[in-house]
PDB file of N, CA and C in Angstrom:
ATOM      1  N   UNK A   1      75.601 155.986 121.729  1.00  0.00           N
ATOM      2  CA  UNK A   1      74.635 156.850 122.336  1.00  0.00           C
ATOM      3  C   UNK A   1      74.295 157.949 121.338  1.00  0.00           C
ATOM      4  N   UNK A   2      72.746 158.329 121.400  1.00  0.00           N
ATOM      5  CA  UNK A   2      72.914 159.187 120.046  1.00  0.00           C
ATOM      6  C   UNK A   2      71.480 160.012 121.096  1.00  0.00           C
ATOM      7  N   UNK A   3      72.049 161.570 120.858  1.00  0.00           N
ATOM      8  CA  UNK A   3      71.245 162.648 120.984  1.00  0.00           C
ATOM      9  C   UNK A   3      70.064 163.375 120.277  1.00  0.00           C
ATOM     10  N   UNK A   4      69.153 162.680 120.765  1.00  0.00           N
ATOM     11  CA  UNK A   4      67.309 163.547 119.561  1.00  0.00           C
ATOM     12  C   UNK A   4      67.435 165.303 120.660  1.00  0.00           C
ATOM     13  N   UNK A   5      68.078 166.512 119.839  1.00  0.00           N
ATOM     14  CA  UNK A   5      67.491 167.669 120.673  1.00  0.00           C
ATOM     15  C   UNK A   5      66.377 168.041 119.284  1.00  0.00           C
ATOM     16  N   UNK A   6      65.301 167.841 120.069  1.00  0.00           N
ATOM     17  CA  UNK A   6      64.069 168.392 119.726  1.00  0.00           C
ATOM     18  C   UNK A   6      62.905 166.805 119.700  1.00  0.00           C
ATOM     19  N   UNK A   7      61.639 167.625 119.143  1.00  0.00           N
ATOM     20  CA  UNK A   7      60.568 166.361 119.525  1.00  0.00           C
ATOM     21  C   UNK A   7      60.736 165.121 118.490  1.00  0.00           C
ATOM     22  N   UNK A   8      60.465 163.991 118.693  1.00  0.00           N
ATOM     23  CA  UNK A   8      60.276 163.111 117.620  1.00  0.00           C
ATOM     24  C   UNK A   8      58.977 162.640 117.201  1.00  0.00           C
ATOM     25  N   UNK A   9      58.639 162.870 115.993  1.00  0.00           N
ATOM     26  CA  UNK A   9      57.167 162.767 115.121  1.00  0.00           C
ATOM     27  C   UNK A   9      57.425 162.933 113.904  1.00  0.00           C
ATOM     28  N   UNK A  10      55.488 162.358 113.302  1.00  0.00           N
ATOM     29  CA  UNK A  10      56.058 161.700 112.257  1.00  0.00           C
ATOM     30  C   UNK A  10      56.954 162.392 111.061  1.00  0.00           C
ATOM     31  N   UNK A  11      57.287 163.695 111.374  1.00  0.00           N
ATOM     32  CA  UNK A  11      57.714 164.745 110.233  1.00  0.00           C
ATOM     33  C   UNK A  11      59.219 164.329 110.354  1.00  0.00           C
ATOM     34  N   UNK A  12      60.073 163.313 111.304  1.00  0.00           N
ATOM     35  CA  UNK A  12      61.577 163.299 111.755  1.00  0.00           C
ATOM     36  C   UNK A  12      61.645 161.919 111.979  1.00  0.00           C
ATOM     37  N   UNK A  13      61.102 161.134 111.816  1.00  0.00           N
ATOM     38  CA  UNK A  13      60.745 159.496 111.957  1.00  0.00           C
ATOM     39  C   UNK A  13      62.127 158.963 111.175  1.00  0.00           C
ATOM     40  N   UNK A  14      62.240 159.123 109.733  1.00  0.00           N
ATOM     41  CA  UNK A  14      62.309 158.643 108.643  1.00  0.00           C
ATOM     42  C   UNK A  14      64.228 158.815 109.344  1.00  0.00           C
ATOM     43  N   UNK A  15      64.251 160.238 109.636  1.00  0.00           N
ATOM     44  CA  UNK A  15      65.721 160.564 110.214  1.00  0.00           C
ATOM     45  C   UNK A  15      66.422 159.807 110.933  1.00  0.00           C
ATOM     46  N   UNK A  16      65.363 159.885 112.156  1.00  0.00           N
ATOM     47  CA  UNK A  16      66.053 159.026 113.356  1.00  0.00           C
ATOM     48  C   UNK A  16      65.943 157.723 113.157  1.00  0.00           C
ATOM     49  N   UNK A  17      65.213 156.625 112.369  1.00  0.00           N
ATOM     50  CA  UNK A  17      65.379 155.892 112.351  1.00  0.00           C
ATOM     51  C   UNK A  17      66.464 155.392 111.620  1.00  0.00           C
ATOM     52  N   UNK A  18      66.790 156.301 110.385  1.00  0.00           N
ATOM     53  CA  UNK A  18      68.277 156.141 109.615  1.00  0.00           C
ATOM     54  C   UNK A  18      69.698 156.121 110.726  1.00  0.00           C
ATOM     55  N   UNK A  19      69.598 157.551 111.262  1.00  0.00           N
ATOM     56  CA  UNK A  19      70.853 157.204 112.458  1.00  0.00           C
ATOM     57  C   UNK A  19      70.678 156.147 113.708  1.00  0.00           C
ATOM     58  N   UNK A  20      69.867 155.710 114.111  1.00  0.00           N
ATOM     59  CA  UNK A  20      69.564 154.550 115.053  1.00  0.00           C
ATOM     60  C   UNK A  20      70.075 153.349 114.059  1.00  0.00           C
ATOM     61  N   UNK A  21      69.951 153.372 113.013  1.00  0.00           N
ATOM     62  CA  UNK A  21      70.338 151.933 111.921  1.00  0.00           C
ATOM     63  C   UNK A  21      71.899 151.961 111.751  1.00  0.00           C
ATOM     64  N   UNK A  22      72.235 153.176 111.769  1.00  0.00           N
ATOM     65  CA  UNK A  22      73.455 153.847 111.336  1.00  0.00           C
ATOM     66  C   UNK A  22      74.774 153.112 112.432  1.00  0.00           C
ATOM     67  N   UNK A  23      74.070 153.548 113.559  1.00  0.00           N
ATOM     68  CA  UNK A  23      74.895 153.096 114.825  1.00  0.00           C
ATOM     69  C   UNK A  23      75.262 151.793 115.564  1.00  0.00           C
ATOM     70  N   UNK A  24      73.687 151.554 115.003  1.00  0.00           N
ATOM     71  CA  UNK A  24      73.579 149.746 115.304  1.00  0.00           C
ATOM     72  C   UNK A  24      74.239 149.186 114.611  1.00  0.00           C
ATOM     73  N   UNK A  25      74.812 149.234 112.775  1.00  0.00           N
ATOM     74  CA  UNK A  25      75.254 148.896 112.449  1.00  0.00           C
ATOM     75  C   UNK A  25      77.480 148.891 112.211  1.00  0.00           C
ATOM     76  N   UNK A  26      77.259 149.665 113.058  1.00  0.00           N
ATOM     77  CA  UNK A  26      78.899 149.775 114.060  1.00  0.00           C
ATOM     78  C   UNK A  26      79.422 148.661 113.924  1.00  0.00           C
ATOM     79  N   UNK A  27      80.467 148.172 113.799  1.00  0.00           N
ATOM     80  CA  UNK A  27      81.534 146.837 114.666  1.00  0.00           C
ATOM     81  C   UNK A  27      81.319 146.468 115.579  1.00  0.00           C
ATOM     82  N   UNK A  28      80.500 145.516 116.378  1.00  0.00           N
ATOM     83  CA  UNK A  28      80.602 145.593 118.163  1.00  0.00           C
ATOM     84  C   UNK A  28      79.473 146.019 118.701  1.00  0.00           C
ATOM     85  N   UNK A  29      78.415 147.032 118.430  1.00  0.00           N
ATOM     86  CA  UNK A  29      77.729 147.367 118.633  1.00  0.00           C
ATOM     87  C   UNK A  29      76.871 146.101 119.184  1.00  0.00           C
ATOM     88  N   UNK A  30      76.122 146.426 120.259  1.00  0.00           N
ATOM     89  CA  UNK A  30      75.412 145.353 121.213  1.00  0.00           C
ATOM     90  C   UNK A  30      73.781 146.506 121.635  1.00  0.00           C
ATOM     91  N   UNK A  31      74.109 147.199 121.254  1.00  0.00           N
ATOM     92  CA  UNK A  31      72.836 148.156 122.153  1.00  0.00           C
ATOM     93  C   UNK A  31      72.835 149.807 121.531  1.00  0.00           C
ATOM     94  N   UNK A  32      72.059 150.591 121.200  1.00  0.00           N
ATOM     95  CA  UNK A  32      72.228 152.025 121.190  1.00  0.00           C
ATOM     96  C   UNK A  32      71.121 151.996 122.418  1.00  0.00           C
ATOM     97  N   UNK A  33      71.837 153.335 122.621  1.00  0.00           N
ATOM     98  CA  UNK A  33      71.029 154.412 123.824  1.00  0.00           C
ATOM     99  C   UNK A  33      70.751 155.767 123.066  1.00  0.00           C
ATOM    100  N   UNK A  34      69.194 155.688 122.798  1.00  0.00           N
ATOM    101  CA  UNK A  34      68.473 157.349 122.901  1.00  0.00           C
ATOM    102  C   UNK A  34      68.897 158.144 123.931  1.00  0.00           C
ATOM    103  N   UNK A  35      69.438 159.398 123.961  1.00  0.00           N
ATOM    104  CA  UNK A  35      69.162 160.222 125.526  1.00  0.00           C
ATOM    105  C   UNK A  35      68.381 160.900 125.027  1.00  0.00           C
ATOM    106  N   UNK A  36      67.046 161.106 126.043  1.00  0.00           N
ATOM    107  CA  UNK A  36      65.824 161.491 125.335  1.00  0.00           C
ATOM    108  C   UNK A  36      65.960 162.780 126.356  1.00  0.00           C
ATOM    109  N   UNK A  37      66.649 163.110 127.004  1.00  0.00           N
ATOM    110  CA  UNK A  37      66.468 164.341 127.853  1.00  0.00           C
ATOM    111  C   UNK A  37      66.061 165.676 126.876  1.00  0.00           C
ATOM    112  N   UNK A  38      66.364 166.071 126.257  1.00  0.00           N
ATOM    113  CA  UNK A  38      65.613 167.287 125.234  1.00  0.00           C
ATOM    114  C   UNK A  38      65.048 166.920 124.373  1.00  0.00           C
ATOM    115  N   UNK A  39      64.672 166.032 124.463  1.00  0.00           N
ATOM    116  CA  UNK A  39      62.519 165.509 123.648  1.00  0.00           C
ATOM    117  C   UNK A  39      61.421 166.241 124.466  1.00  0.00           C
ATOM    118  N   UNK A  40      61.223 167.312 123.807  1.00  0.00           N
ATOM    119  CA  UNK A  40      60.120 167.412 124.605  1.00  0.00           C
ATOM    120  C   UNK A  40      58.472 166.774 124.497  1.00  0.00           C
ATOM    121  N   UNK A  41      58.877 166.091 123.512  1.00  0.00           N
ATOM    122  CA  UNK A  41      57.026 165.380 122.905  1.00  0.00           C
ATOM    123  C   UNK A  41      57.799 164.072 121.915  1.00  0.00           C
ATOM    124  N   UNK A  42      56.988 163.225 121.978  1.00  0.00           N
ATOM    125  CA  UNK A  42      56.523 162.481 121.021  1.00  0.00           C
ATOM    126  C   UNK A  42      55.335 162.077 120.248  1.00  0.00           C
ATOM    127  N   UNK A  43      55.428 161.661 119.852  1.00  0.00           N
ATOM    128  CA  UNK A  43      53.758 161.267 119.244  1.00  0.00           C
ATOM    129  C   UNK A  43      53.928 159.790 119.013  1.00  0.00           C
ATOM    130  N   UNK A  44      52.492 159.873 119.002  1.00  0.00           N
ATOM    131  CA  UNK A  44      52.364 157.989 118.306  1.00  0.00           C
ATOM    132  C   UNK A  44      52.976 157.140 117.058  1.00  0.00           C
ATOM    133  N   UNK A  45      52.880 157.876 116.073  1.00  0.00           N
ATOM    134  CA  UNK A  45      53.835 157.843 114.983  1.00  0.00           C
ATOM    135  C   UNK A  45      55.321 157.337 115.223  1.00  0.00           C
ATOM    136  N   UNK A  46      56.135 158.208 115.880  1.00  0.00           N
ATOM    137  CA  UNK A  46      57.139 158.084 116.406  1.00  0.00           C
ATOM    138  C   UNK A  46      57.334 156.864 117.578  1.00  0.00           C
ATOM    139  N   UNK A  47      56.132 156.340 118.467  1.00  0.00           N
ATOM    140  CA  UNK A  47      56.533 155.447 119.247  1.00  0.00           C
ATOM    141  C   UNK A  47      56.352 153.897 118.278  1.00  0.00           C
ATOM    142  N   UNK A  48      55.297 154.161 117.228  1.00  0.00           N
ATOM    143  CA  UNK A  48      55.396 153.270 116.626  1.00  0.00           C
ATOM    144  C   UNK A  48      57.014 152.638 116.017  1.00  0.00           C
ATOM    145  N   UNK A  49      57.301 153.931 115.243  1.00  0.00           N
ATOM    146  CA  UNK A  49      58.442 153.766 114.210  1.00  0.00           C
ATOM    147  C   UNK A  49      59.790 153.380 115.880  1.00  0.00           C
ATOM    148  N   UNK A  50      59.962 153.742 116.518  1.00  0.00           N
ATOM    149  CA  UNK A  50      60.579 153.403 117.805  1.00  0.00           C
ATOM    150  C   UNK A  50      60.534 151.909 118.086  1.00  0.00           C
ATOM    151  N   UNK A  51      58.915 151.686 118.330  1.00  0.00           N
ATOM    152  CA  UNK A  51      59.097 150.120 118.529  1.00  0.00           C
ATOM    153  C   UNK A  51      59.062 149.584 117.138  1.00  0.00           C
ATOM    154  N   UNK A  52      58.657 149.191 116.523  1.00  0.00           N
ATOM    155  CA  UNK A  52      59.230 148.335 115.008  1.00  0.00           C
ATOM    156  C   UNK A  52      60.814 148.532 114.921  1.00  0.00           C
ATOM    157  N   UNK A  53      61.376 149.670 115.403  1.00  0.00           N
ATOM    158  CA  UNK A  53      62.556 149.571 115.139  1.00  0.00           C
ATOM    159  C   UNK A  53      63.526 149.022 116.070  1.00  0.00           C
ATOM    160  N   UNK A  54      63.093 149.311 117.174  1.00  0.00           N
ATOM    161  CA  UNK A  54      63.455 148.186 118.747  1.00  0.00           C
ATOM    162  C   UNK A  54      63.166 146.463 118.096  1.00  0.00           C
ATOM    163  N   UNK A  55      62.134 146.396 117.712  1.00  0.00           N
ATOM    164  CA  UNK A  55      61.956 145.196 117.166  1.00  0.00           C
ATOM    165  C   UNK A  55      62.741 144.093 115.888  1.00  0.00           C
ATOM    166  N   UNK A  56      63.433 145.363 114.874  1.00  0.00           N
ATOM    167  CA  UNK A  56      64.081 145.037 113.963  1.00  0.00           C
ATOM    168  C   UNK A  56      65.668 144.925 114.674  1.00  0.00           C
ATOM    169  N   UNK A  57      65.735 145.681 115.488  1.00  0.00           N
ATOM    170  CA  UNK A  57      67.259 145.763 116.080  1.00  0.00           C
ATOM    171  C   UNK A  57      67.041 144.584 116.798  1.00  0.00           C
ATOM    172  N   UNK A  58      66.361 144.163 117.611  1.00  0.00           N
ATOM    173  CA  UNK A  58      66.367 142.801 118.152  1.00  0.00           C
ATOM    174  C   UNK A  58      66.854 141.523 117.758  1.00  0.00           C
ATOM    175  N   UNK A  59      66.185 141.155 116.465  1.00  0.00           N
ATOM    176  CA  UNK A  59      65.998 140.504 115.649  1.00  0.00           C
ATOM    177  C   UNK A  59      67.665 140.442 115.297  1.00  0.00           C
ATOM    178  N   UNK A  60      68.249 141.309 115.227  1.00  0.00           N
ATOM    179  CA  UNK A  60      69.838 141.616 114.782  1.00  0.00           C
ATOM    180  C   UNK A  60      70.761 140.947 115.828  1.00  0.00           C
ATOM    181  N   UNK A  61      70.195 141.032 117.400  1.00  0.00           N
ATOM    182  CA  UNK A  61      71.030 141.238 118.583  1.00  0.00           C
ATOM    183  C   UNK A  61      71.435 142.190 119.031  1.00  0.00           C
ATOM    184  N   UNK A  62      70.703 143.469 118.370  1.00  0.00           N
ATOM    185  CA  UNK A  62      71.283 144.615 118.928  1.00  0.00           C
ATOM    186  C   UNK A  62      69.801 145.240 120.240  1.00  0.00           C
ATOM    187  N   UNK A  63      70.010 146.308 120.979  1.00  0.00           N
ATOM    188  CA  UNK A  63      69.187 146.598 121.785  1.00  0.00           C
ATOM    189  C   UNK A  63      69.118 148.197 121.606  1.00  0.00           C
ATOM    190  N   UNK A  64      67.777 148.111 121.537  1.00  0.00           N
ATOM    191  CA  UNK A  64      67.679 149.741 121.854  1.00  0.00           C
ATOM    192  C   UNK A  64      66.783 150.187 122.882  1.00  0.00           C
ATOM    193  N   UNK A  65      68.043 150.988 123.838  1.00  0.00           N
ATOM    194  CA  UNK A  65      66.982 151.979 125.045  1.00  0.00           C
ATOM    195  C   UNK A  65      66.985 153.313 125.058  1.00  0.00           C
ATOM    196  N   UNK A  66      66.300 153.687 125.750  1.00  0.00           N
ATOM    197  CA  UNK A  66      66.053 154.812 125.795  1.00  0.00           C
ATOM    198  C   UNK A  66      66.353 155.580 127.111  1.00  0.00           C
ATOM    199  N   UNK A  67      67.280 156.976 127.471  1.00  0.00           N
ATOM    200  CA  UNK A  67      67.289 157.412 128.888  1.00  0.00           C
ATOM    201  C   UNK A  67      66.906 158.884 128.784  1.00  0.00           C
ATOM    202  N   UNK A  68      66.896 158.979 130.072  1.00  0.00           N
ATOM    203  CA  UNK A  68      66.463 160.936 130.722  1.00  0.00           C
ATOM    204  C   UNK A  68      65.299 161.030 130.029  1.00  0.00           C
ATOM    205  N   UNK A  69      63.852 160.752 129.772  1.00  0.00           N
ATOM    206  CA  UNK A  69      62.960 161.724 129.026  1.00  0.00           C
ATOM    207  C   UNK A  69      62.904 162.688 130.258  1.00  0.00           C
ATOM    208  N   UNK A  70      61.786 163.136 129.596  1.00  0.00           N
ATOM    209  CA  UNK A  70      61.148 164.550 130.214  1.00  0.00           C
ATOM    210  C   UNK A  70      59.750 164.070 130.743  1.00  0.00           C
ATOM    211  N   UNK A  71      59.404 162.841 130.788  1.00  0.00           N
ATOM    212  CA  UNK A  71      57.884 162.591 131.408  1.00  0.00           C
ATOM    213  C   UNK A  71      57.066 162.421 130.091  1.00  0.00           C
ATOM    214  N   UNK A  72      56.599 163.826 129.270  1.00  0.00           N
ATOM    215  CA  UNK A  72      55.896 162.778 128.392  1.00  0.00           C
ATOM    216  C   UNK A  72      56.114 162.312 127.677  1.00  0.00           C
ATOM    217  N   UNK A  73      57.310 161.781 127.112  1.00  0.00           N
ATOM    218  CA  UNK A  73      57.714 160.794 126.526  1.00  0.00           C
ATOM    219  C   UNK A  73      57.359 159.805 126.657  1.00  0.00           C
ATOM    220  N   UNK A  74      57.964 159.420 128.167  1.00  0.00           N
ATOM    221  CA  UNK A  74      57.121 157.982 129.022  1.00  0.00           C
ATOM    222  C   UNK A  74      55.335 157.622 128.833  1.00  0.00           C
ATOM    223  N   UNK A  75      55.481 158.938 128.901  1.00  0.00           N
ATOM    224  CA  UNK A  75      53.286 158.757 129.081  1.00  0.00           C
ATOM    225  C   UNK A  75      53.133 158.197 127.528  1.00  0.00           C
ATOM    226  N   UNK A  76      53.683 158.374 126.375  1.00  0.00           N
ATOM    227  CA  UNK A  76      53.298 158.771 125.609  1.00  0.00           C
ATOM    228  C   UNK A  76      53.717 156.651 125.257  1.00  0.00           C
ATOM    229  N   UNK A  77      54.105 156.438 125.602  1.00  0.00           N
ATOM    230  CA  UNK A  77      55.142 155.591 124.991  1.00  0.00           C
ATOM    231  C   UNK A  77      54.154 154.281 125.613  1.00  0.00           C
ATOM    232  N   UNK A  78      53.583 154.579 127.307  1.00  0.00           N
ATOM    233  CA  UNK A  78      52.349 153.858 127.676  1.00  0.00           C
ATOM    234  C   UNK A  78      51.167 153.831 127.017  1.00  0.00           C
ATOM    235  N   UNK A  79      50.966 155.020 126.756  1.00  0.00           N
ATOM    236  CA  UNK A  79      49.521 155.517 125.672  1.00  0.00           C
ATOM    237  C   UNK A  79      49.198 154.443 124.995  1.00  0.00           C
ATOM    238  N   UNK A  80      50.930 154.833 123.589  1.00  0.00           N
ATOM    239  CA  UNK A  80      50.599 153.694 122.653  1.00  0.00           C
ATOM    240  C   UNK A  80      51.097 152.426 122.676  1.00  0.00           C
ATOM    241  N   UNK A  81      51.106 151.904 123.855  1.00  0.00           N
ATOM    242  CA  UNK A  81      51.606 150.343 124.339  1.00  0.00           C
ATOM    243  C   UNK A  81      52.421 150.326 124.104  1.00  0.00           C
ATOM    244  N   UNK A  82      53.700 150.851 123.636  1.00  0.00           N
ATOM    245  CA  UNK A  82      55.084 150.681 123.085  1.00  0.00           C
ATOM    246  C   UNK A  82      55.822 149.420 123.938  1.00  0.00           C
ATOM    247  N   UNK A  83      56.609 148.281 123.163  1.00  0.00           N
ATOM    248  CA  UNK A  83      57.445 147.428 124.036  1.00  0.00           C
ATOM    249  C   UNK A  83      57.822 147.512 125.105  1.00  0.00           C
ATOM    250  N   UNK A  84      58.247 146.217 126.138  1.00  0.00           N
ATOM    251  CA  UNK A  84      58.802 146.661 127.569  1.00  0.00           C
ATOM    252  C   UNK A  84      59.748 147.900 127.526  1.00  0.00           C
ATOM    253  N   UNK A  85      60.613 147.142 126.687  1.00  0.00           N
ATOM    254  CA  UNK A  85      62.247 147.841 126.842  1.00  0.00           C
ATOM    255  C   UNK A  85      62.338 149.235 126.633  1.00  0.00           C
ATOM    256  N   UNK A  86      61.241 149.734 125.760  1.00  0.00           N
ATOM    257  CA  UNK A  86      61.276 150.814 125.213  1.00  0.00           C
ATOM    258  C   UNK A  86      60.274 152.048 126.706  1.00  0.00           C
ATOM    259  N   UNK A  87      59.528 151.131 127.342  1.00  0.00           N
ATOM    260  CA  UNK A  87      58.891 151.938 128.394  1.00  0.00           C
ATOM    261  C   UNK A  87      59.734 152.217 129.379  1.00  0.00           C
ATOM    262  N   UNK A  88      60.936 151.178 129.849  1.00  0.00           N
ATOM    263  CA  UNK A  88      61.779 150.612 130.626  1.00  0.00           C
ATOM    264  C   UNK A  88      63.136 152.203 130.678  1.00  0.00           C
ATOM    265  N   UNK A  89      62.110 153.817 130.782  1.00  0.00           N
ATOM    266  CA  UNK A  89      63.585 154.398 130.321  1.00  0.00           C
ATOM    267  C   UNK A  89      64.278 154.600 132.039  1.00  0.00           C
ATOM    268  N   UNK A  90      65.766 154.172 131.358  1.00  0.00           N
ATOM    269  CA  UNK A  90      66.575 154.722 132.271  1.00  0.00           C
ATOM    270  C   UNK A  90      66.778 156.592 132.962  1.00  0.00           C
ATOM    271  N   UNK A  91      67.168 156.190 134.395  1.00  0.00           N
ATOM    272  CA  UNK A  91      67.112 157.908 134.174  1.00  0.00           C
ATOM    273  C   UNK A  91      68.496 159.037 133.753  1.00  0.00           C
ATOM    274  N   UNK A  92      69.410 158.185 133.688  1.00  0.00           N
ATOM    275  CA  UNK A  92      70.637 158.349 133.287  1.00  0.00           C
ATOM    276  C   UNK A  92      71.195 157.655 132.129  1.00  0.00           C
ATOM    277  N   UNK A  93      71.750 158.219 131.237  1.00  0.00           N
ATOM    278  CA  UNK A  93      72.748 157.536 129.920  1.00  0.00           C
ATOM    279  C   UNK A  93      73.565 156.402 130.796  1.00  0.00           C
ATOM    280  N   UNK A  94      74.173 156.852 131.854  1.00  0.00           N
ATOM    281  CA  UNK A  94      75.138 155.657 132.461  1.00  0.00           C
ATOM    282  C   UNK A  94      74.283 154.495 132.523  1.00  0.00           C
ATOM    283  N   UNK A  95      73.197 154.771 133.333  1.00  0.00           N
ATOM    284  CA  UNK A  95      72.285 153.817 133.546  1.00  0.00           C
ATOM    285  C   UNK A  95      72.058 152.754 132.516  1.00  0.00           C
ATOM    286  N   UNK A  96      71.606 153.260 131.125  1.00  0.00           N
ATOM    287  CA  UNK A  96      71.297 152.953 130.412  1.00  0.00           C
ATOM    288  C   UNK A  96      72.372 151.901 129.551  1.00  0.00           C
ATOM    289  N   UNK A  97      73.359 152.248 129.901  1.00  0.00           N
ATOM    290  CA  UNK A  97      75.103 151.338 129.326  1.00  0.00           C
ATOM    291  C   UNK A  97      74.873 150.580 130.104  1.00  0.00           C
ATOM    292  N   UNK A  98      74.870 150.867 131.410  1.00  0.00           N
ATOM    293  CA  UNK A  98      75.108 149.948 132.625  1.00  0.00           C
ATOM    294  C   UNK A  98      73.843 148.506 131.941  1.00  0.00           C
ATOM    295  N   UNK A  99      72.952 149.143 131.975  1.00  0.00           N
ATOM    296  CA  UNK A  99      72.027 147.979 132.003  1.00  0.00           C
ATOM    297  C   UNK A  99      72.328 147.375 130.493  1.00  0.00           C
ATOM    298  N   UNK A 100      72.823 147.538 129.290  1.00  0.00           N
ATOM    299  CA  UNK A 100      72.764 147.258 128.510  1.00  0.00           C
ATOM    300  C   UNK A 100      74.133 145.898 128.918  1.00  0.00           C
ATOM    301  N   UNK A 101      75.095 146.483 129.220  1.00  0.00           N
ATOM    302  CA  UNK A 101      76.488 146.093 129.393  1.00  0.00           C
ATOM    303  C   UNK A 101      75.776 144.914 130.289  1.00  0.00           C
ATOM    304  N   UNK A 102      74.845 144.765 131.096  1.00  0.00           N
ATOM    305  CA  UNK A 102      74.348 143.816 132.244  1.00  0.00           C
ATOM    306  C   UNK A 102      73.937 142.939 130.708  1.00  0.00           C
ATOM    307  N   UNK A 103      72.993 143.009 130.476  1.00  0.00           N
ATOM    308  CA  UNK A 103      71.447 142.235 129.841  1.00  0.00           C
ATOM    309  C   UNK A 103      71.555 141.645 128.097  1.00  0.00           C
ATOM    310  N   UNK A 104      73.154 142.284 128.062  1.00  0.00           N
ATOM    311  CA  UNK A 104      73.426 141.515 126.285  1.00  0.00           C
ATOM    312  C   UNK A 104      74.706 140.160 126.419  1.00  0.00           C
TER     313      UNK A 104
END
């Protein structure tokens, strides 16, 4: 589970996508969880680099979701068509294990 406090865009892309790689690449690892609860924005940039990177983790067997936004995250994430899984946010971190722990 890995914590973004603050917005993600394209000026922090390059970051989070390093620690999202970082984690996935764990022992065991089956899934990371964003808790997006203190995101307050995203941008398109960022949902892009999000899904390509949902997409590359796939490709691995690993899963990435996302829980708690703040709303526009979600909007933002519809905007730019972003993948199911990635629209799919949980509203809880538990949630988000739970379903992972279900669906891998």
């Amino acid at each position: 589970m890995l914590r973004v406090e603050g917005g993600i865009y394209f000026a922090n892309t390059d970051r989070i996508r390093t620690e999202v790689r970082a984690a996935a690449a764990r022992t065991g690892v089956k899934a990371v969880v964003v808790d997006a609860e203190t995101v307050p924005f995203v941008d398109v940039s960022a949902v892009r680099m999000l899904d390509a990177l949902a997409a590359e983790l796939e490709a691995g067997g690993t899963r990435l979701l996302l829980a708690r936004d703040v709303g526009q995250v979600r909007d933002v994430l519809r905007t730019a068509d972003a993948r199911a899984e990635l629209m799919r946010v949980h509203p809880t971190v538990r949630e988000a294990v739970d379903a992972a722990r279900r669906e891998t």
